[in-house]
PDB file of N, CA and C in Angstrom:
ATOM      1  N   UNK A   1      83.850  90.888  92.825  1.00  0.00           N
ATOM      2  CA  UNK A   1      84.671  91.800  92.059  1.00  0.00           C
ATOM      3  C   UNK A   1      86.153  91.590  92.374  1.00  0.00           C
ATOM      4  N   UNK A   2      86.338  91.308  93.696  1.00  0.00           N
ATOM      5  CA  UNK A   2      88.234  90.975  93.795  1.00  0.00           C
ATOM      6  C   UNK A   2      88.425  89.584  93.514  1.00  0.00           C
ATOM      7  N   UNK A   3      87.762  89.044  93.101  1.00  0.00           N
ATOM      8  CA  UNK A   3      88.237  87.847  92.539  1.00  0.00           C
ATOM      9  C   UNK A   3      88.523  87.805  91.446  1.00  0.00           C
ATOM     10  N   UNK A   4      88.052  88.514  90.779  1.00  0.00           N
ATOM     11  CA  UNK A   4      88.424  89.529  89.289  1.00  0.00           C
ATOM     12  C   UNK A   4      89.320  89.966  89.145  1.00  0.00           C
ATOM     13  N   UNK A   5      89.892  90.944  90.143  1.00  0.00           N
ATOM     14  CA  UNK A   5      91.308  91.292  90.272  1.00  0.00           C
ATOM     15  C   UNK A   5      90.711  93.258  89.520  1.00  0.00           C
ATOM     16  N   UNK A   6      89.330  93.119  89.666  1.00  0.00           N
ATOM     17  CA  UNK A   6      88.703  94.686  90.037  1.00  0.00           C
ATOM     18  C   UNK A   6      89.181  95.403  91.305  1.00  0.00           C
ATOM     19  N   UNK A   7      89.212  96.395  91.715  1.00  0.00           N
ATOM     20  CA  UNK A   7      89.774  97.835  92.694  1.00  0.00           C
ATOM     21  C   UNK A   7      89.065  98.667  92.314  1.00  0.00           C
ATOM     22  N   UNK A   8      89.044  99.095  93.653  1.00  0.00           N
ATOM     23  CA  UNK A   8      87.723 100.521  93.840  1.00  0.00           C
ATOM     24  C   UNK A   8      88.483 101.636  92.549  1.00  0.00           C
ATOM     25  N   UNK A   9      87.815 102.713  91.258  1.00  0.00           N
ATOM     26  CA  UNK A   9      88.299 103.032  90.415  1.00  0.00           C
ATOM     27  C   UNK A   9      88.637 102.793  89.558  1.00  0.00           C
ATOM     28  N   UNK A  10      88.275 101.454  89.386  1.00  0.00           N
ATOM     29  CA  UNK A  10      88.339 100.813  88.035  1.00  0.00           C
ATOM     30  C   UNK A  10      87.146 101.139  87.050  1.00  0.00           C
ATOM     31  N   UNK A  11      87.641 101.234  86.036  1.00  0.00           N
ATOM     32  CA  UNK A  11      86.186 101.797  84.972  1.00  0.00           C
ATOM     33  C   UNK A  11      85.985 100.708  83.856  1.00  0.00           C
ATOM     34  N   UNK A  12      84.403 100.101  84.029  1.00  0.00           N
ATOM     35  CA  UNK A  12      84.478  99.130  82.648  1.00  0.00           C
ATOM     36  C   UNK A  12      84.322  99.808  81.572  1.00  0.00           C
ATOM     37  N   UNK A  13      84.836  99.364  80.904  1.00  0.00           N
ATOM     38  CA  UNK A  13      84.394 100.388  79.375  1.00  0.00           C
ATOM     39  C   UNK A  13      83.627  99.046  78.227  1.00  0.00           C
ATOM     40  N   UNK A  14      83.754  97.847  78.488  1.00  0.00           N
ATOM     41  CA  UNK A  14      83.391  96.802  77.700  1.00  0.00           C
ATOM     42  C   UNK A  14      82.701  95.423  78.399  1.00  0.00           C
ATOM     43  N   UNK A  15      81.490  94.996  78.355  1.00  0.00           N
ATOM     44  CA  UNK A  15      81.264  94.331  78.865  1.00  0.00           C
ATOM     45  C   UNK A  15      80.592  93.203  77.551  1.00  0.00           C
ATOM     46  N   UNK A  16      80.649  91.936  77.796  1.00  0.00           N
ATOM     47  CA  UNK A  16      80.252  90.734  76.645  1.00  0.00           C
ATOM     48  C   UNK A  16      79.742  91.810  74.907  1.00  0.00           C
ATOM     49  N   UNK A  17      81.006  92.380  74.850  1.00  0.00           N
ATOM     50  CA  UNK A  17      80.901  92.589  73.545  1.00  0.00           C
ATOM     51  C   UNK A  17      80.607  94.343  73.078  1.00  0.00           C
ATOM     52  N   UNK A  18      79.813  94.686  74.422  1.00  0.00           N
ATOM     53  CA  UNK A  18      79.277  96.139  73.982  1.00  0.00           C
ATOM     54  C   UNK A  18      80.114  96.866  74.772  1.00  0.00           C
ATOM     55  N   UNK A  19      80.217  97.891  73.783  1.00  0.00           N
ATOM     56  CA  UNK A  19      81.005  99.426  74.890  1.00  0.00           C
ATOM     57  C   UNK A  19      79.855 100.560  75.097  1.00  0.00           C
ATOM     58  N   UNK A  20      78.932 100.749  74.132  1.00  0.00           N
ATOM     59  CA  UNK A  20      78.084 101.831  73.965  1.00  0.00           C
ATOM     60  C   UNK A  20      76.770 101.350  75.377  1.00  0.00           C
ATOM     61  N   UNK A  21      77.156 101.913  76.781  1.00  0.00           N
ATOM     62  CA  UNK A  21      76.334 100.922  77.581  1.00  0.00           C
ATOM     63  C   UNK A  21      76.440 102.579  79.145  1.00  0.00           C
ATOM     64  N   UNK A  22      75.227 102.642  78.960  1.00  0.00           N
ATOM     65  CA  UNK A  22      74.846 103.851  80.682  1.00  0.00           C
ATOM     66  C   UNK A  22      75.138 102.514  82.157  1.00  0.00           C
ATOM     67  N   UNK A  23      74.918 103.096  82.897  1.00  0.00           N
ATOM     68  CA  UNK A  23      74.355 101.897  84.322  1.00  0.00           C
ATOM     69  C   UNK A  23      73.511 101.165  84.173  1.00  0.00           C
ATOM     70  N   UNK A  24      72.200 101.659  83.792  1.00  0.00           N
ATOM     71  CA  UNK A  24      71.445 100.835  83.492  1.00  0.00           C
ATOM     72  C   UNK A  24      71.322  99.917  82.833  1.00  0.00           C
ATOM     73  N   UNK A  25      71.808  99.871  81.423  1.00  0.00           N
ATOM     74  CA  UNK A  25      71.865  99.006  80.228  1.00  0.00           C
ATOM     75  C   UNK A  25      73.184  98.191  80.420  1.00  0.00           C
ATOM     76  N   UNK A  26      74.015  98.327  81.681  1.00  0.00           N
ATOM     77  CA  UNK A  26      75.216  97.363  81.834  1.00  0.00           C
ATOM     78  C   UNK A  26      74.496  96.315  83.078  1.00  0.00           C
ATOM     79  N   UNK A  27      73.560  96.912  83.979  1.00  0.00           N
ATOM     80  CA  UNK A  27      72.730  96.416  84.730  1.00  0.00           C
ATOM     81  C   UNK A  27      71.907  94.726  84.107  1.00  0.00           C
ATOM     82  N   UNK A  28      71.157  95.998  82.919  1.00  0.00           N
ATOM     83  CA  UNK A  28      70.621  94.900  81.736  1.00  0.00           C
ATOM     84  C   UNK A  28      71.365  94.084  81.134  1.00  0.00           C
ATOM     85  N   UNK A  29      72.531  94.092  80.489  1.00  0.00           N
ATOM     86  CA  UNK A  29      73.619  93.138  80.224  1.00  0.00           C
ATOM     87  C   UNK A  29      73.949  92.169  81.350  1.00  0.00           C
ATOM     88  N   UNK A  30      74.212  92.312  83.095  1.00  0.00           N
ATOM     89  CA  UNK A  30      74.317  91.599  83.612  1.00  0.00           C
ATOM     90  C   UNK A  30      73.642  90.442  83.712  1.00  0.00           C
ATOM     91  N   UNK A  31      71.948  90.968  83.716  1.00  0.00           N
ATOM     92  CA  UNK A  31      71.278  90.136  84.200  1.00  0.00           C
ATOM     93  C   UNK A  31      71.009  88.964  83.267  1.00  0.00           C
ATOM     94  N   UNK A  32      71.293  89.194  81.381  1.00  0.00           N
ATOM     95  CA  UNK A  32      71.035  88.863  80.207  1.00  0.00           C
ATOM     96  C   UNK A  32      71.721  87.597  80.621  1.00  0.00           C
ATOM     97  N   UNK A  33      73.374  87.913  80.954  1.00  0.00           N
ATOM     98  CA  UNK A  33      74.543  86.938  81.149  1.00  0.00           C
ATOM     99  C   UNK A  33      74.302  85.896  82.002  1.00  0.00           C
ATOM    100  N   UNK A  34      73.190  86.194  83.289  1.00  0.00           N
ATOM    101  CA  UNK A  34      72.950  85.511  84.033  1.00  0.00           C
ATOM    102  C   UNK A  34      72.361  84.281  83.503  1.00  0.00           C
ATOM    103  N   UNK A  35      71.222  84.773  82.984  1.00  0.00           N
ATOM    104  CA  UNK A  35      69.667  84.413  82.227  1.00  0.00           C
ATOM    105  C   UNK A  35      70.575  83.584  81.629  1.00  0.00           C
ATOM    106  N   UNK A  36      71.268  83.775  80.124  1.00  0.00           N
ATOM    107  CA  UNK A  36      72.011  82.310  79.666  1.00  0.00           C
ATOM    108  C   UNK A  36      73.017  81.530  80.197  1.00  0.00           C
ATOM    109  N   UNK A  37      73.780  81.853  80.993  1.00  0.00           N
ATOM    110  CA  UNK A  37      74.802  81.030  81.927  1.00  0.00           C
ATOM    111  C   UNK A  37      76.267  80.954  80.758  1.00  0.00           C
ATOM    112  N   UNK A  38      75.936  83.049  80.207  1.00  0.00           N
ATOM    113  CA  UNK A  38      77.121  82.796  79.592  1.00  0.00           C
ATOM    114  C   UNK A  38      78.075  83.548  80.369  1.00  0.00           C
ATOM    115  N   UNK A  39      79.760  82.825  80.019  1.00  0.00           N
ATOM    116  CA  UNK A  39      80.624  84.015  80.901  1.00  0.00           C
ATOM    117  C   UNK A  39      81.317  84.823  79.788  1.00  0.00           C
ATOM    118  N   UNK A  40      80.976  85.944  80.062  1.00  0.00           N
ATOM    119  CA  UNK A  40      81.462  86.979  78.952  1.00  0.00           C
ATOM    120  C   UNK A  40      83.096  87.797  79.524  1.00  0.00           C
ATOM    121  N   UNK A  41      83.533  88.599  78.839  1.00  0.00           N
ATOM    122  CA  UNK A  41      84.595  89.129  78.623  1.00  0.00           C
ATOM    123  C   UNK A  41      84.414  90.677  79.089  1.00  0.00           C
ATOM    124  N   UNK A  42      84.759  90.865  79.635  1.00  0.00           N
ATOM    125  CA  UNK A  42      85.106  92.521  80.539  1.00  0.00           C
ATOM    126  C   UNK A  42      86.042  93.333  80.344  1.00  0.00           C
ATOM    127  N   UNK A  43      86.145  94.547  79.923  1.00  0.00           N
ATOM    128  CA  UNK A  43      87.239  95.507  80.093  1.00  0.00           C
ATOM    129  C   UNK A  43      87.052  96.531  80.508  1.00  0.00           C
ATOM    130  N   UNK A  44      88.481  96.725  81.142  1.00  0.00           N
ATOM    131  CA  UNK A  44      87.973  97.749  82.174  1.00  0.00           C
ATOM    132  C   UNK A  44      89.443  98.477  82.369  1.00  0.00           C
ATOM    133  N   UNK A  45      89.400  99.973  82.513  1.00  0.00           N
ATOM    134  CA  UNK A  45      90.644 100.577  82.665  1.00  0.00           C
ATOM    135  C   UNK A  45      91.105 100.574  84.353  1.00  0.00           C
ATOM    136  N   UNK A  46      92.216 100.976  84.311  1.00  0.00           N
ATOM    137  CA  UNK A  46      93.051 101.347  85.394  1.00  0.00           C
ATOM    138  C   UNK A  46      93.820 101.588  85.061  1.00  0.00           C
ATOM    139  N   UNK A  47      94.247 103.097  85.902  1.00  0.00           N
ATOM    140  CA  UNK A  47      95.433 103.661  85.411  1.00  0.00           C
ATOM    141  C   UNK A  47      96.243 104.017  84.058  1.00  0.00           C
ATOM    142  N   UNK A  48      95.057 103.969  83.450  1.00  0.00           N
ATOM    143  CA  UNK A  48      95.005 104.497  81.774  1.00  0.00           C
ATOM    144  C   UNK A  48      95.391 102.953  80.739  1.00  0.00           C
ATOM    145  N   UNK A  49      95.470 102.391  81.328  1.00  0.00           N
ATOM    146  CA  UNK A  49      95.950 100.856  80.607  1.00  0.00           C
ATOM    147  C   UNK A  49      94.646  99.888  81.345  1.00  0.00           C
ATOM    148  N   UNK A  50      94.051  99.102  79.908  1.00  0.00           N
ATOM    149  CA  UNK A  50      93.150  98.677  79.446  1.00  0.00           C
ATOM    150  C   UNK A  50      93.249  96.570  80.123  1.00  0.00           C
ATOM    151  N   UNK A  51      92.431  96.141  80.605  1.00  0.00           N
ATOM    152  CA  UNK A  51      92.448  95.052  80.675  1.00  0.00           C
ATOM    153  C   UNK A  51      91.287  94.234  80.633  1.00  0.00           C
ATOM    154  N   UNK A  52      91.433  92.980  80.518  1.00  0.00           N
ATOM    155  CA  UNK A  52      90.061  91.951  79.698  1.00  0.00           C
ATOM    156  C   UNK A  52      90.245  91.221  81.051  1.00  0.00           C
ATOM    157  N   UNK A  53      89.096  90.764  81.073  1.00  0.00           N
ATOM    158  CA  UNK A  53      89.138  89.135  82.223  1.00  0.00           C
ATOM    159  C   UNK A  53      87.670  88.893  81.752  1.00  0.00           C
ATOM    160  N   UNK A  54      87.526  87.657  81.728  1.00  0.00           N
ATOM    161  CA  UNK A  54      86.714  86.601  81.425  1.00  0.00           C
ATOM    162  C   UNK A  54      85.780  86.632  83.203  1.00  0.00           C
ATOM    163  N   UNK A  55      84.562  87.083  83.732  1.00  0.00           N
ATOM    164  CA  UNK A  55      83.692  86.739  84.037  1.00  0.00           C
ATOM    165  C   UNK A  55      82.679  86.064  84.616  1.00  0.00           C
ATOM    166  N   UNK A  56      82.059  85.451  85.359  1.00  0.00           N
ATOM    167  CA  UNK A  56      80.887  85.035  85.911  1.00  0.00           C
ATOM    168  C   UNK A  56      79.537  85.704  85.416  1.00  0.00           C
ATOM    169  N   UNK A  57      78.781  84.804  85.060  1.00  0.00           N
ATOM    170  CA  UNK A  57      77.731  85.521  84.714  1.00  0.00           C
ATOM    171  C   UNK A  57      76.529  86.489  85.815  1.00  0.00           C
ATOM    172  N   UNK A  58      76.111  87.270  85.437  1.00  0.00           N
ATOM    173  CA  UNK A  58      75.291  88.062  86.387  1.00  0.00           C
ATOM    174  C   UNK A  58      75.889  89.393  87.099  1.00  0.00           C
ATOM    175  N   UNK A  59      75.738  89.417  88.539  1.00  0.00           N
ATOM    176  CA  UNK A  59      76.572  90.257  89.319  1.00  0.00           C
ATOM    177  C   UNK A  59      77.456  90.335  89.731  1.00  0.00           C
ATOM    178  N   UNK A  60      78.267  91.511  89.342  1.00  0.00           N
ATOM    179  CA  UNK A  60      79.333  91.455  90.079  1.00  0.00           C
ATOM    180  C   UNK A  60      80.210  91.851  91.226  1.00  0.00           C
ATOM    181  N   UNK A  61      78.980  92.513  92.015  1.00  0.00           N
ATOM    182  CA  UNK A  61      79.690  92.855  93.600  1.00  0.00           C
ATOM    183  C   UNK A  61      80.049  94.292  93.297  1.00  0.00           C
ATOM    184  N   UNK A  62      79.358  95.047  92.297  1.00  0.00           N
ATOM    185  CA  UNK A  62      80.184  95.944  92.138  1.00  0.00           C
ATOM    186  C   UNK A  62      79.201  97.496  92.824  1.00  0.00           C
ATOM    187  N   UNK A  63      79.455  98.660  92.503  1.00  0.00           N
ATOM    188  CA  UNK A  63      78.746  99.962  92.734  1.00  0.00           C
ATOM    189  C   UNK A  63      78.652 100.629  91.251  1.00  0.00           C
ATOM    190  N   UNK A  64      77.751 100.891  90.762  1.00  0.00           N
ATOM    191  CA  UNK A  64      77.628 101.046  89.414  1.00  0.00           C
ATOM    192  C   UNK A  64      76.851 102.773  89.043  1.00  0.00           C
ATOM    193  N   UNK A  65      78.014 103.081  88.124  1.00  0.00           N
ATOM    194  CA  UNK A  65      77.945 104.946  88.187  1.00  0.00           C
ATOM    195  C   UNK A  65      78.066 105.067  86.530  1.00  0.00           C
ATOM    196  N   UNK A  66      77.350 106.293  86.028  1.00  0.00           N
ATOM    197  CA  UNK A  66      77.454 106.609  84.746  1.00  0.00           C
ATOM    198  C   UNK A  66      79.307 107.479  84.335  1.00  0.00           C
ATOM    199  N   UNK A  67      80.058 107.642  84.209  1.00  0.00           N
ATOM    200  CA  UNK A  67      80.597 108.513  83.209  1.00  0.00           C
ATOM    201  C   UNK A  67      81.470 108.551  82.161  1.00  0.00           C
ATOM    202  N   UNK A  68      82.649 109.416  81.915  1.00  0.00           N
ATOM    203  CA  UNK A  68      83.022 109.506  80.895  1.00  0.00           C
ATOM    204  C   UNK A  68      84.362 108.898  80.618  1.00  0.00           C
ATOM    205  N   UNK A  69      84.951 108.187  79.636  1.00  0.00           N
ATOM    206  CA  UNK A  69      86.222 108.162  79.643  1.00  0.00           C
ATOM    207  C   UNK A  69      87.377 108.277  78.657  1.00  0.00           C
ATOM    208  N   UNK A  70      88.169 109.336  78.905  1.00  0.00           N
ATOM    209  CA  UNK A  70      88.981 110.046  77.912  1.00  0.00           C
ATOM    210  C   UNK A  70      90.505 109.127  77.550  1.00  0.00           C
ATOM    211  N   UNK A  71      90.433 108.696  76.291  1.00  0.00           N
ATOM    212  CA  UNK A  71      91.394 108.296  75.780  1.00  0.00           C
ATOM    213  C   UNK A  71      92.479 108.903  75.566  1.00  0.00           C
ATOM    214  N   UNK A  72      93.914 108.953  74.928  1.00  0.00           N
ATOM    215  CA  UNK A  72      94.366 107.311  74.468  1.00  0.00           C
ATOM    216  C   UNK A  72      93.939 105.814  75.484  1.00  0.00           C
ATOM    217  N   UNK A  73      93.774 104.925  75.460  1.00  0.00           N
ATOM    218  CA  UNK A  73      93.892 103.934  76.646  1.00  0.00           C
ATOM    219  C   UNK A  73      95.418 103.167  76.128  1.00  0.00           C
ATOM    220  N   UNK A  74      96.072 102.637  76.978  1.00  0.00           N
ATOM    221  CA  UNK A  74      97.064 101.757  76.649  1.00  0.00           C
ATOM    222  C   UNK A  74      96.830 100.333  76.989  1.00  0.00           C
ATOM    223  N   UNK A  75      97.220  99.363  76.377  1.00  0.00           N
ATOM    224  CA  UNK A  75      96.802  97.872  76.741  1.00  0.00           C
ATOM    225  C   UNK A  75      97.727  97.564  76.681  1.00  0.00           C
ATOM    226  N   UNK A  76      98.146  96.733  78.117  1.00  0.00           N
ATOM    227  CA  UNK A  76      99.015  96.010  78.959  1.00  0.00           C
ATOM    228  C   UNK A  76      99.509  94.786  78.371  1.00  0.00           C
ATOM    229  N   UNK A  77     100.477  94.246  77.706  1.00  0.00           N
ATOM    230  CA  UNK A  77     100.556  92.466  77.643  1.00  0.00           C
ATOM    231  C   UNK A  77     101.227  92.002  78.863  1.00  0.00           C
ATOM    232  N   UNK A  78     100.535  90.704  79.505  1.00  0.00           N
ATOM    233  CA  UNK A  78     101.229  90.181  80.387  1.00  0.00           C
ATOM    234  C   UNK A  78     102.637  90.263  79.925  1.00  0.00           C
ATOM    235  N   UNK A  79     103.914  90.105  81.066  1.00  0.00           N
ATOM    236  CA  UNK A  79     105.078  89.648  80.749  1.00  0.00           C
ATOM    237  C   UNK A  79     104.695  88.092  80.512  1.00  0.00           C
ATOM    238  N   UNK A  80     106.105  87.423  80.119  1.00  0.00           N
ATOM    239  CA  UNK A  80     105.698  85.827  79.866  1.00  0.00           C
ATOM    240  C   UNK A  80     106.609  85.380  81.626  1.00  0.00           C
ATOM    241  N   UNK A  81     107.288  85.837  81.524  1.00  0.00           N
ATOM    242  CA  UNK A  81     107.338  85.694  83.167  1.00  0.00           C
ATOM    243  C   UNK A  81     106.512  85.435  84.424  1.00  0.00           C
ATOM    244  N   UNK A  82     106.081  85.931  84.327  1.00  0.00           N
ATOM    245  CA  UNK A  82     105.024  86.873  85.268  1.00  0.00           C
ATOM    246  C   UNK A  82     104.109  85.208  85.470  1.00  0.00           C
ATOM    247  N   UNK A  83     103.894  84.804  86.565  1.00  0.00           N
ATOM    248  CA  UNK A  83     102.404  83.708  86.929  1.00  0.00           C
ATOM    249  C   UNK A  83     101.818  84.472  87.084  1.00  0.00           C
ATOM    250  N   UNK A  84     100.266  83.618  86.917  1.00  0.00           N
ATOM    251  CA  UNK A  84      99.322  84.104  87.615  1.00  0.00           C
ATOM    252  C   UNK A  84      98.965  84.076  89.055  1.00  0.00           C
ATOM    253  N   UNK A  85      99.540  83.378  89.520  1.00  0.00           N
ATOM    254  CA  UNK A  85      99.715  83.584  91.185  1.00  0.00           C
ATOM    255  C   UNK A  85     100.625  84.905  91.428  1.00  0.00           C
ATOM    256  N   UNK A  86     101.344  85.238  91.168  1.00  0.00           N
ATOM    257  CA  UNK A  86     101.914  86.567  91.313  1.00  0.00           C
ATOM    258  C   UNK A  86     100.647  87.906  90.639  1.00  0.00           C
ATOM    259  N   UNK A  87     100.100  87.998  89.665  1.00  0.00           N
ATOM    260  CA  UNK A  87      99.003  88.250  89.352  1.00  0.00           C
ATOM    261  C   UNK A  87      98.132  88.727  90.335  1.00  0.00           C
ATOM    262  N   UNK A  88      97.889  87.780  90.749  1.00  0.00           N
ATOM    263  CA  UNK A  88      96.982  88.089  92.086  1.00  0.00           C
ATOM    264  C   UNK A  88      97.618  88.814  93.409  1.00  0.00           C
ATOM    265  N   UNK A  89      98.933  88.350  93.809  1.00  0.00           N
ATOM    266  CA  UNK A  89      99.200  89.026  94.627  1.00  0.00           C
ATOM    267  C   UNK A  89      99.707  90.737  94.337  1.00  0.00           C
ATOM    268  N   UNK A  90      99.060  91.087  93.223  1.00  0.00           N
ATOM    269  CA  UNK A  90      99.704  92.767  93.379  1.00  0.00           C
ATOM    270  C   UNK A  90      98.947  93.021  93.050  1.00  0.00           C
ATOM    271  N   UNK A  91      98.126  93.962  93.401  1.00  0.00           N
ATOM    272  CA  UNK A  91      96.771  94.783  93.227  1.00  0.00           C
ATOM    273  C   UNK A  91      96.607  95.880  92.008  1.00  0.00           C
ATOM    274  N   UNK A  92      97.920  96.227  91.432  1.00  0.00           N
ATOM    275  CA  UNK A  92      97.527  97.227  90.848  1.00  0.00           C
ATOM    276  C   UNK A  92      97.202  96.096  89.090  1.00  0.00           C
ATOM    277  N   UNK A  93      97.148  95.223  89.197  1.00  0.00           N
ATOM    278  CA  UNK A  93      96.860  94.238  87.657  1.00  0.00           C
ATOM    279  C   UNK A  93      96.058  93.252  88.137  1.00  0.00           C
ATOM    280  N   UNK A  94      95.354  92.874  87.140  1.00  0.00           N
ATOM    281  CA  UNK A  94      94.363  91.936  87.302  1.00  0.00           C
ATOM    282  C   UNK A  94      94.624  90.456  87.933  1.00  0.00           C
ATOM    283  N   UNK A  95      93.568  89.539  88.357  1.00  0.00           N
ATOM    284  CA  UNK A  95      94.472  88.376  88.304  1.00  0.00           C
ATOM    285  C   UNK A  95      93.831  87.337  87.391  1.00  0.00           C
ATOM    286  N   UNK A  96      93.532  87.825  86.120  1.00  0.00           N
ATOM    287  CA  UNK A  96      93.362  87.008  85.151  1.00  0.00           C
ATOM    288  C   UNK A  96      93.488  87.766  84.077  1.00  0.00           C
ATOM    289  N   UNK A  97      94.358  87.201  83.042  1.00  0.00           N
ATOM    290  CA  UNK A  97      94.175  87.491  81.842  1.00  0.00           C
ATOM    291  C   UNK A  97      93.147  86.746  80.182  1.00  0.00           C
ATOM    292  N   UNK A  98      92.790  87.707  79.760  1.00  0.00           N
ATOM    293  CA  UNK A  98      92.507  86.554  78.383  1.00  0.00           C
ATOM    294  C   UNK A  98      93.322  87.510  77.363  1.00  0.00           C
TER     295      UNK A  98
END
């Protein structure tokens, strides 16, 4: 999960395509991803702003809880500045974008 550039409180809301998804059925999505050796696309909030990263298939190191999450969300564009080595070194943003 920190290779992801995930933090404890992060909430997925989108995983390879679906949002409509409990623990369990994101459980079931993991293992699907595994099974074909596809890497899917993730989103996941923090701090009310929305971000994607591209994946490994299967597990992801994570602790997995049902609830709710109340919109607006805002979505972040990288600066064009900004590396992705810097990316990584600040915790509160991912260190990958798609």
């Amino acid at each position: 999960a920190r290779k992801i550039g995930l933090a404890k409180g992060d909430i997925i809301i989108e995983y390879n395509g679906s949002r409509n998804f409990n623990s369990e059925k994101f459980i079931a999505l993991t293992a699907k991803t595994k099974k074909e050796r596809t890497k899917p696309i993730m989103v996941f909030v923090r701090d009310g702003y929305e971000y994607s990263v591209r994946v490994a298939p299967g597990f992801l190191g994570i602790a997995v809880i049902d609830t709710t999450v109340r919109g607006p969300l805002k979505k972040l564009e990288p600066s064009p500045e900004q590396t992705p080595q810097e990316d990584k070194n600040k915790k509160s943003k991912p260190a990958q974008w798609t």
